[in-house]
C-alpha atoms as a PDB file:
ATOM      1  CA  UNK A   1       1.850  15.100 -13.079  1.00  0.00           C
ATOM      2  CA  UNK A   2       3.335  13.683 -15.959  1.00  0.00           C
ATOM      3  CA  UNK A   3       2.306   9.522 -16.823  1.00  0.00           C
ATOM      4  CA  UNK A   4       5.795   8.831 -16.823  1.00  0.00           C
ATOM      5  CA  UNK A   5       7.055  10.308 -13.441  1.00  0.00           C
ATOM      6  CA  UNK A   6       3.277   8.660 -11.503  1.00  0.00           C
ATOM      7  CA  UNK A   7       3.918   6.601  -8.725  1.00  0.00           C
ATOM      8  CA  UNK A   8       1.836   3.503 -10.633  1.00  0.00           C
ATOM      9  CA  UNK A   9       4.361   4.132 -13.136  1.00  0.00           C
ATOM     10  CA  UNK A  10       7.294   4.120 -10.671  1.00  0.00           C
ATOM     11  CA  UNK A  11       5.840   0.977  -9.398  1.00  0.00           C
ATOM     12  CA  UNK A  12       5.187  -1.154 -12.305  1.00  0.00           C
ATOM     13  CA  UNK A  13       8.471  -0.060 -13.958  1.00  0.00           C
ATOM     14  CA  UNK A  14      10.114  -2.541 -11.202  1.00  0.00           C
ATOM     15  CA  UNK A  15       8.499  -5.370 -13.404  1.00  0.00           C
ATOM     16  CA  UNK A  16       8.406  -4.098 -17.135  1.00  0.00           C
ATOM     17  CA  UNK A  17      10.180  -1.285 -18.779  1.00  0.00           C
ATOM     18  CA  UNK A  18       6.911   0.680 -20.287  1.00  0.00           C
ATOM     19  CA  UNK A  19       7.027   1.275 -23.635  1.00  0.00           C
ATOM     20  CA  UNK A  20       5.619   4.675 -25.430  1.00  0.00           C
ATOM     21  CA  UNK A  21       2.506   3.049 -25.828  1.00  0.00           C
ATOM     22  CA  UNK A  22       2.390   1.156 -22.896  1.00  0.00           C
ATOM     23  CA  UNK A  23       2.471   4.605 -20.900  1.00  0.00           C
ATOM     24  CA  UNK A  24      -0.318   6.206 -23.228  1.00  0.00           C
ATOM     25  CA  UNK A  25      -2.683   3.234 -21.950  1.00  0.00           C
ATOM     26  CA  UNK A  26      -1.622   4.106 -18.305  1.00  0.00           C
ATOM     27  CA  UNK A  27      -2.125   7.904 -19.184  1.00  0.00           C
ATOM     28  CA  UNK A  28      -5.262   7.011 -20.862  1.00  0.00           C
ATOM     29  CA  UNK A  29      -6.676   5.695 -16.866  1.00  0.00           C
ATOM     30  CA  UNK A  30      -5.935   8.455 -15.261  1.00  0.00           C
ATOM     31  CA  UNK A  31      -7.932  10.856 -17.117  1.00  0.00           C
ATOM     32  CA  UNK A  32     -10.709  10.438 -14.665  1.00  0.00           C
ATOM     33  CA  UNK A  33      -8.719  11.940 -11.417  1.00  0.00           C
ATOM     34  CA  UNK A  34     -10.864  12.970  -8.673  1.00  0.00           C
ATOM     35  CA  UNK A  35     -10.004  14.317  -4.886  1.00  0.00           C
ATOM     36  CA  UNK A  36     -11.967  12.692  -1.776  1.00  0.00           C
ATOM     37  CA  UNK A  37     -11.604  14.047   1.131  1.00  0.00           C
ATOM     38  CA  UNK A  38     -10.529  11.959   4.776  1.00  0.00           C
ATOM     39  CA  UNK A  39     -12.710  10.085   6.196  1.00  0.00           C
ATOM     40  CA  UNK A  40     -15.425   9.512   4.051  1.00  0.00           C
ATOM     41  CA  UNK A  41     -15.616   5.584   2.499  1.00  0.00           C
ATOM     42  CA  UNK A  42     -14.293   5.648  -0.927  1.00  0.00           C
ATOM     43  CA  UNK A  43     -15.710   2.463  -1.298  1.00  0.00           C
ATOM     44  CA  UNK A  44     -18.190   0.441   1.185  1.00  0.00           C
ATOM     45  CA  UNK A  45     -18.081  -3.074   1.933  1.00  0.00           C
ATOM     46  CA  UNK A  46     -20.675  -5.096   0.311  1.00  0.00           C
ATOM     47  CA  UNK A  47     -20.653  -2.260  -2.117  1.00  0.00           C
ATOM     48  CA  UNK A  48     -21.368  -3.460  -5.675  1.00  0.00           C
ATOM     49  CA  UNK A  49     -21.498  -2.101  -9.314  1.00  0.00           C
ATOM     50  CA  UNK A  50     -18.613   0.195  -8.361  1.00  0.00           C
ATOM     51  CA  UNK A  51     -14.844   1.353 -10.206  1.00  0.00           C
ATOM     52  CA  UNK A  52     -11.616   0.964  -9.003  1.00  0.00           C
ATOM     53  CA  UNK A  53      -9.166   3.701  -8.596  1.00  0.00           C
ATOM     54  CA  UNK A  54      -5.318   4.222  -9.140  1.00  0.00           C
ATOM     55  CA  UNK A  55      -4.274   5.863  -5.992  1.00  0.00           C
ATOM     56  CA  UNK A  56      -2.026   9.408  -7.406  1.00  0.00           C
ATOM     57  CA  UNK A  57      -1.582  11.131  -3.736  1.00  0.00           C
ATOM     58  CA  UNK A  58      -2.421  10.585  -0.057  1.00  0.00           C
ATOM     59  CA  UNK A  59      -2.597   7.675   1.950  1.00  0.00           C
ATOM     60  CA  UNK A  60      -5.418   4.973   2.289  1.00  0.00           C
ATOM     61  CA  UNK A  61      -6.947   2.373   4.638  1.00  0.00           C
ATOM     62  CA  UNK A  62      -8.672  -1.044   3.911  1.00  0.00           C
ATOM     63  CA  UNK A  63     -10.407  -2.463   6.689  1.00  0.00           C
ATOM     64  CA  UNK A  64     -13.371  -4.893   7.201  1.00  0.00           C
ATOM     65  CA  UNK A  65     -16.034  -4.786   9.953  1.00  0.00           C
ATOM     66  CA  UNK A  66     -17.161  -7.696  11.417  1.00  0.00           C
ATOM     67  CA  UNK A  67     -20.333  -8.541  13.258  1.00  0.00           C
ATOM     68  CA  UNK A  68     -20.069  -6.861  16.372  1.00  0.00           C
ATOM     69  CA  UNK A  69     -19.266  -3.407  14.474  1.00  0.00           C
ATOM     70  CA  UNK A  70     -15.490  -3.498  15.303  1.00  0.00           C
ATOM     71  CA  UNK A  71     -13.087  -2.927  12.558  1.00  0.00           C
ATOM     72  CA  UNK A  72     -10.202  -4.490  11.441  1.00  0.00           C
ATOM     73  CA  UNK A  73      -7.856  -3.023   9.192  1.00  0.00           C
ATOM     74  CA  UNK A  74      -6.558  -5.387   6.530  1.00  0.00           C
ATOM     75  CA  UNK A  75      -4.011  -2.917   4.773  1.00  0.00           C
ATOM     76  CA  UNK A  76      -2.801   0.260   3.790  1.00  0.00           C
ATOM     77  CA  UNK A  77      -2.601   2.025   0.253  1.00  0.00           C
ATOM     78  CA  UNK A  78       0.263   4.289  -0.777  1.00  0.00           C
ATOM     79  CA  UNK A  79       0.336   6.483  -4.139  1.00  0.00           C
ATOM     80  CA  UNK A  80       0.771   3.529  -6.891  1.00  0.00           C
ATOM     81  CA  UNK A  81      -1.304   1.205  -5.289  1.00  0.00           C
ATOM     82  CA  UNK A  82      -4.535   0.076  -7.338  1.00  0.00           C
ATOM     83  CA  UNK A  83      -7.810   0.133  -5.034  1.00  0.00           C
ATOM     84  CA  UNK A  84     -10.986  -1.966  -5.311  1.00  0.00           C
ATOM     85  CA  UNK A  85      -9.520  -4.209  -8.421  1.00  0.00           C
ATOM     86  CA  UNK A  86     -10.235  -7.508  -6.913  1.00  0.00           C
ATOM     87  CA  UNK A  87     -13.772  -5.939  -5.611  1.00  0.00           C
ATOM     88  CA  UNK A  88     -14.193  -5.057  -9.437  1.00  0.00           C
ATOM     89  CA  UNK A  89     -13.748  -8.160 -10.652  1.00  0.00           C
ATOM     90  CA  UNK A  90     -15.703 -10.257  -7.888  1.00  0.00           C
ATOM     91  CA  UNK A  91     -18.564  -7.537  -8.327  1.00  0.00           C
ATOM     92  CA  UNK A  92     -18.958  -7.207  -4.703  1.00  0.00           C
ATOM     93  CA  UNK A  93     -16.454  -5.111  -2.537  1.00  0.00           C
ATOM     94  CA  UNK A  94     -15.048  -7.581   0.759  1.00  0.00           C
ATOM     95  CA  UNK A  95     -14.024  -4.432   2.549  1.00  0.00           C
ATOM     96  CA  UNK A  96     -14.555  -1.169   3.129  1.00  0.00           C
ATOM     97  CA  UNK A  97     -11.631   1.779   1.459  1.00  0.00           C
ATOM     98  CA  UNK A  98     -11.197   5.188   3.716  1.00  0.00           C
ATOM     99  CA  UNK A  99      -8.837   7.760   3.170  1.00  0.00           C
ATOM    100  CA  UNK A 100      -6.456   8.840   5.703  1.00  0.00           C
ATOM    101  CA  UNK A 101      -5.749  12.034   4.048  1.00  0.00           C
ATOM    102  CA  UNK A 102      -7.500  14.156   1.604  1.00  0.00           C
ATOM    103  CA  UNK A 103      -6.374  12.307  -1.428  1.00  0.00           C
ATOM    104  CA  UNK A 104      -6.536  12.060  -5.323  1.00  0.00           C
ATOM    105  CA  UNK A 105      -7.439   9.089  -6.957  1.00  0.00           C
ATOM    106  CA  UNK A 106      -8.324   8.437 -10.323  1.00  0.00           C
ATOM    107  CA  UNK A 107     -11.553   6.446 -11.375  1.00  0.00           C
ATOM    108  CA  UNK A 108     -10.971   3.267 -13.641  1.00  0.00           C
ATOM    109  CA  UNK A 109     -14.361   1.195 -15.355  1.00  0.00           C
ATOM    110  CA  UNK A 110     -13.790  -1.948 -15.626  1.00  0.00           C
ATOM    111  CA  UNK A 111     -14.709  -1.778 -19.593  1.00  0.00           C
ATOM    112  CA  UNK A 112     -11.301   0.718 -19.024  1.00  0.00           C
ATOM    113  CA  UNK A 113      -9.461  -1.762 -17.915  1.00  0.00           C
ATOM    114  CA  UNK A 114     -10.500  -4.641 -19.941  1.00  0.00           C
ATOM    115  CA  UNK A 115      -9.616  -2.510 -23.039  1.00  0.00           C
ATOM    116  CA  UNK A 116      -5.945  -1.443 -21.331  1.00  0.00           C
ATOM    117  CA  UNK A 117      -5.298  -5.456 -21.137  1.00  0.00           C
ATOM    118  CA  UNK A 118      -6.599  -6.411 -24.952  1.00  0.00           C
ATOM    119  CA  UNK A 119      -4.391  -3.398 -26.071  1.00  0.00           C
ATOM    120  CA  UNK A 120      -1.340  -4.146 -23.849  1.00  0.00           C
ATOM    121  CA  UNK A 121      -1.043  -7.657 -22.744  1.00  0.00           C
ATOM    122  CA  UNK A 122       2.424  -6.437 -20.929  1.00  0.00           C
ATOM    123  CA  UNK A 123       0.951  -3.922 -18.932  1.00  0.00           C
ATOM    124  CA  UNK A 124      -2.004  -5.989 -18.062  1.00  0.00           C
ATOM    125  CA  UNK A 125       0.648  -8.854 -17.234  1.00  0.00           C
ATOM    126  CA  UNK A 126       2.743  -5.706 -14.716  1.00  0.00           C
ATOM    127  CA  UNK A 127      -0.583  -5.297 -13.137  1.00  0.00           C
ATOM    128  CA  UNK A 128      -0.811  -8.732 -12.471  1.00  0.00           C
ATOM    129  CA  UNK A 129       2.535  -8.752 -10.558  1.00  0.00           C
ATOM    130  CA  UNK A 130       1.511  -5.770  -8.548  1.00  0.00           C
ATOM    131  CA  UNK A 131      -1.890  -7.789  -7.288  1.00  0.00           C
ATOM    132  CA  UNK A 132       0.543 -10.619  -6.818  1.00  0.00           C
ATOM    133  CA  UNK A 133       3.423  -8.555  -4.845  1.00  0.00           C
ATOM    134  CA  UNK A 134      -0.129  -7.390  -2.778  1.00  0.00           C
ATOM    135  CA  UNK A 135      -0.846 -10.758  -1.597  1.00  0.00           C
ATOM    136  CA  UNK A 136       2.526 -11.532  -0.804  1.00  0.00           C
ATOM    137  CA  UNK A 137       2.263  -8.689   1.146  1.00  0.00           C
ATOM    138  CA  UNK A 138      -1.029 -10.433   3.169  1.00  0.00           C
ATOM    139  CA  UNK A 139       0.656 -13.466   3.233  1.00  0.00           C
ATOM    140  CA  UNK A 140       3.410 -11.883   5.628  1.00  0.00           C
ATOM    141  CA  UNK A 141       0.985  -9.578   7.053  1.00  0.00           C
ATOM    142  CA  UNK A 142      -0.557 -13.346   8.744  1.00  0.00           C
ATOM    143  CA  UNK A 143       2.519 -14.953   9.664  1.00  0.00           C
ATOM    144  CA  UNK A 144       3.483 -11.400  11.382  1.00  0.00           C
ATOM    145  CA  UNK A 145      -0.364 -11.553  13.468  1.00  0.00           C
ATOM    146  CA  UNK A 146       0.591 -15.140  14.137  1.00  0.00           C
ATOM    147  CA  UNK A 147       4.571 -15.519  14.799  1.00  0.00           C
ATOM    148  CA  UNK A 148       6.302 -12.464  15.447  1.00  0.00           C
ATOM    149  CA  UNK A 149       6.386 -10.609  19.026  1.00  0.00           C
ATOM    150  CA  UNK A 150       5.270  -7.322  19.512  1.00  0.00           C
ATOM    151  CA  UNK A 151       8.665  -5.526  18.813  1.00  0.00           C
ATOM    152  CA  UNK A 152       9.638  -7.673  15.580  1.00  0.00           C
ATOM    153  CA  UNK A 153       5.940  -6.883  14.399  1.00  0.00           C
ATOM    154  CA  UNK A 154       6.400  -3.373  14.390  1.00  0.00           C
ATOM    155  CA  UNK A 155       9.732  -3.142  13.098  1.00  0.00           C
ATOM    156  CA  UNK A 156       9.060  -5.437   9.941  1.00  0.00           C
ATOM    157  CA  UNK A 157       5.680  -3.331   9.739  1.00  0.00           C
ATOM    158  CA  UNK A 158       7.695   0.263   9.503  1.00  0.00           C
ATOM    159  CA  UNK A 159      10.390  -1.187   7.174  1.00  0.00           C
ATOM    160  CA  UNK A 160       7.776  -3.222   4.488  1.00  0.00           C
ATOM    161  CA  UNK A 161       6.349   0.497   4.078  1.00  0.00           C
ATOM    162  CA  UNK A 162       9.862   1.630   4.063  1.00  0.00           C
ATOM    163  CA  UNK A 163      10.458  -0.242   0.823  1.00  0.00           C
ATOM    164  CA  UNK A 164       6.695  -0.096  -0.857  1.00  0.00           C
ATOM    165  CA  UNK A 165       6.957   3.643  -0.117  1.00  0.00           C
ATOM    166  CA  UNK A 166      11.064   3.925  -1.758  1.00  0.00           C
ATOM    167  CA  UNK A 167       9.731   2.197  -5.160  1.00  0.00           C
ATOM    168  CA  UNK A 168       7.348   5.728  -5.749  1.00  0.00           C
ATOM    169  CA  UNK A 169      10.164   8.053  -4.738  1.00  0.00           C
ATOM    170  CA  UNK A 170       8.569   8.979  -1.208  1.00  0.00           C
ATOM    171  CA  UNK A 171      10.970   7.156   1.175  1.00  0.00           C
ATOM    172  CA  UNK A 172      14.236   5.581   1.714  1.00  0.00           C
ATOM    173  CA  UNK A 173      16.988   3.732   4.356  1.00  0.00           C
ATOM    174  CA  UNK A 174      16.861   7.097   5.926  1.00  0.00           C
ATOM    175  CA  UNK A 175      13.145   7.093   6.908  1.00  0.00           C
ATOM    176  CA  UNK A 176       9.827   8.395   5.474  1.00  0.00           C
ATOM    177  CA  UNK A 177       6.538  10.696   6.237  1.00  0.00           C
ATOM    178  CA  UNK A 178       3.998   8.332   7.548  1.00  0.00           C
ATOM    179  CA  UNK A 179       0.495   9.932   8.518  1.00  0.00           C
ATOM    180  CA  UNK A 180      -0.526   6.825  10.362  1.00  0.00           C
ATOM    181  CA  UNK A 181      -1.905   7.121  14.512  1.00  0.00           C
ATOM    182  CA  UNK A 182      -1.107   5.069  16.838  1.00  0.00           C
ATOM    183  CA  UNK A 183      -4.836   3.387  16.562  1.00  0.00           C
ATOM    184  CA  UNK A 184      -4.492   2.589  13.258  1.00  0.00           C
ATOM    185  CA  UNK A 185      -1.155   0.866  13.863  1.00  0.00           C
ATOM    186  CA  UNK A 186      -2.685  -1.136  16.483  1.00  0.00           C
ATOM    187  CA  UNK A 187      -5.667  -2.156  14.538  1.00  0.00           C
ATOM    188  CA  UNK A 188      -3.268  -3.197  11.832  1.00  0.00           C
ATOM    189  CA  UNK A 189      -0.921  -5.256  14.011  1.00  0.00           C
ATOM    190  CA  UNK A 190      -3.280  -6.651  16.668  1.00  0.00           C
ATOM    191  CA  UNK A 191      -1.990  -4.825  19.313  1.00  0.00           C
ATOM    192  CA  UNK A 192      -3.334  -2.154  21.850  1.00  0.00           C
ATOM    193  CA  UNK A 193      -2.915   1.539  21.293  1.00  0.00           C
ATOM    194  CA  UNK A 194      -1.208   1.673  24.538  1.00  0.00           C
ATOM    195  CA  UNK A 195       1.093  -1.281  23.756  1.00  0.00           C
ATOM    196  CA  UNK A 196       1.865   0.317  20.115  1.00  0.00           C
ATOM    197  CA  UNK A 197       3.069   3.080  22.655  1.00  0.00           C
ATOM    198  CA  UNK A 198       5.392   1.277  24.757  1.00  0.00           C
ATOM    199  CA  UNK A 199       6.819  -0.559  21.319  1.00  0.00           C
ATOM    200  CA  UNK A 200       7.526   2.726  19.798  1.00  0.00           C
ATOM    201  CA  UNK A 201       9.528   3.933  22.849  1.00  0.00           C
ATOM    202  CA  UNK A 202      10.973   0.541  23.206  1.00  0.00           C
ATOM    203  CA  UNK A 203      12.132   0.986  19.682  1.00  0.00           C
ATOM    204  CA  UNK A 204      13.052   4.837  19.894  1.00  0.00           C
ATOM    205  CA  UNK A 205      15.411   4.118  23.144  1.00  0.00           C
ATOM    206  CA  UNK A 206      17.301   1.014  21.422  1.00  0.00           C
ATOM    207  CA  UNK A 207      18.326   3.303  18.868  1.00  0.00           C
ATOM    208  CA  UNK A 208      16.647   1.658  15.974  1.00  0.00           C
ATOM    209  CA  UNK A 209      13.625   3.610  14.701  1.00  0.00           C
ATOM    210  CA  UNK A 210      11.669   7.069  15.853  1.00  0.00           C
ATOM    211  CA  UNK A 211       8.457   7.801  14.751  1.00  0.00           C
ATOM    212  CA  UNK A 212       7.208  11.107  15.953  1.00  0.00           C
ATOM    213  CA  UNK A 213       5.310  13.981  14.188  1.00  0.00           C
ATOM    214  CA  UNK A 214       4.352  12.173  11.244  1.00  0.00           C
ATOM    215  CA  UNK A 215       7.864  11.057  10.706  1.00  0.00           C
ATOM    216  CA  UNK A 216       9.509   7.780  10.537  1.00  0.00           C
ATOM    217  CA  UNK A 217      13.274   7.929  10.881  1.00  0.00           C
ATOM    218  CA  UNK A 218      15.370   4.899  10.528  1.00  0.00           C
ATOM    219  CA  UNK A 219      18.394   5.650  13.207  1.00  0.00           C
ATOM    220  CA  UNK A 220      19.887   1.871  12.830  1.00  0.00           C
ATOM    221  CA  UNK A 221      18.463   0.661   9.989  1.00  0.00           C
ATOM    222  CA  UNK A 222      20.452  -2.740   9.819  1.00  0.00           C
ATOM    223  CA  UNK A 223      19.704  -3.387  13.869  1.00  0.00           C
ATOM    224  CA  UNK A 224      16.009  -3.003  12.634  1.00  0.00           C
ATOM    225  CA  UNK A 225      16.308  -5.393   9.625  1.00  0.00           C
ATOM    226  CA  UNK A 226      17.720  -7.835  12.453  1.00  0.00           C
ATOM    227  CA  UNK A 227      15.229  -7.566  15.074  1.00  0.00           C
ATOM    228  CA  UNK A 228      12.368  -7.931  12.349  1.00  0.00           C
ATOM    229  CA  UNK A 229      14.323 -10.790  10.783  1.00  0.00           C
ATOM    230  CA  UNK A 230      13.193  -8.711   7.412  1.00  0.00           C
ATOM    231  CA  UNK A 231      13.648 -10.235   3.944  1.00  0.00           C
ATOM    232  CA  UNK A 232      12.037  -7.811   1.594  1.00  0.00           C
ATOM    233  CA  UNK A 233      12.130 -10.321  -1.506  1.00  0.00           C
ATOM    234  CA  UNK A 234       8.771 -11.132  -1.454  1.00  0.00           C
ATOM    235  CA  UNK A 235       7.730  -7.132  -2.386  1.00  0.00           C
ATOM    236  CA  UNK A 236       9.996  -8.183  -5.760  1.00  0.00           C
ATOM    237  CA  UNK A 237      11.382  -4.859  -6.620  1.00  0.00           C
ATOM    238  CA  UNK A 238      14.868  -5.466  -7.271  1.00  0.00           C
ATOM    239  CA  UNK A 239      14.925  -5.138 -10.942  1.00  0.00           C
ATOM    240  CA  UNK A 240      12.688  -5.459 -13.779  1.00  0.00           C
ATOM    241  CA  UNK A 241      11.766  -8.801 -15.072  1.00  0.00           C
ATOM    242  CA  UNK A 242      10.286  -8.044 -18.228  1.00  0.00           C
ATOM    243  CA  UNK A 243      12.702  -6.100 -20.670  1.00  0.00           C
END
């Protein structure tokens, strides 16, 4: 895959319009592209003296365990998405990374990264937006745990990766693949597997949304936007803000 067409390229291009040599830095840490298989911890938590990775292909989970061994899933990582950056810099990983999927990924030191930022100080300032735009995301990730039903949960939940996923070229208003299970949307949204269940049919026979066989289809995409109450200016993708 070509630097210019990646989906971190895709992504950050919503801030900055790269220049020649911003994209040879970006090219430049993604040399080191590896494939890791599902399943297996890409990074542990607690995990220190590790790299960070630029996510190229698949889908990922970040989750944290807590003291009684369950898990709680903090997030999910689409192609574009940086993993383990804030772990980098904090030297100790706060949560565990798993792929879903068997994906690729491409190793980044943080000496890599340090140099990117002293050469480019407008890339390093895109990939400061796209940490930001992450804890935005976080932010509405707790007022969704803490104020929204079960219904308006799961719609703004489908549509947020709606939009993250439309920025790399993998979905749009229409709908999008989505290898999430039902678990892992109710360990993300603080709901049973069983009540994820009767949400998705609830959902499915109001017309608004279907998610079956790995698909997510949008069937009223506006009626969603209005049950979710879903503002997607916080993911800040509307045009670039940096000429």
């Amino acid at each position: 895959m070509k630097v210019e067409t990646s989906p971190l390229t895709r992504k950050l291009s919503a801030f900055v319009k790269l220049s020649a040599s911003e994209l040879g830095v970006l090219e430049r840490l993604h040399e080191r592209r590896k494939s890791f298989s599902a399943g297996r911890d890409l990074v542990h938590q607690g995990q220190s003296e590790q790299a960070a990775y630029i996510l190229a292909a698949g889908w990922v989970v970040s989750y944290k365990i807590q003291a009684d061994g369950t898990r709680q899933i903090v997030d999910f990582q689409i192609p574009g998405d940086f993993l383990g950056l804030r772990s980098v810099l904090l030297h100790t990983s706060d949560h565990g990374i798993e792929p879903i999927v068997e994906i690729e990924a491409a190793e980044v030191q943080v000496s890599d990264l340090l140099q990117a930022f002293a050469e480019t100080p407008r890339l390093a300032t895109a990939i400061l937006w796209a940490v930001s735009r992450d804890e935005a995301m976080v932010v509405e990730h707790l007022v969704g745990l803490g104020r929204r039903d079960a219904d308006a949960r799961m719609a703004h939940f489908l549509l947020e990766l709606g939009v993250r996923l439309s920025l790399v070229g993998m979905g749009s208003r229409e709908g999008y693949a989505c290898p999430l299970t039902q678990y892992h949307l109710a360990d993300a949204l603080g709901l049973s597997a069983i009540h994820v269940n009767r949400v998705l049919r609830k959902l499915r026979e109001g017309g608004l949304v279907t998610f079956q066989g790995g698909l997510v289809t949008f069937d009223d995409y506006e009626g969603l936007v209005a049950l979710a109450d879903f503002d997607p200016a916080y993911l800040d993708q509307s045009r670039p803000l940096l000429p």
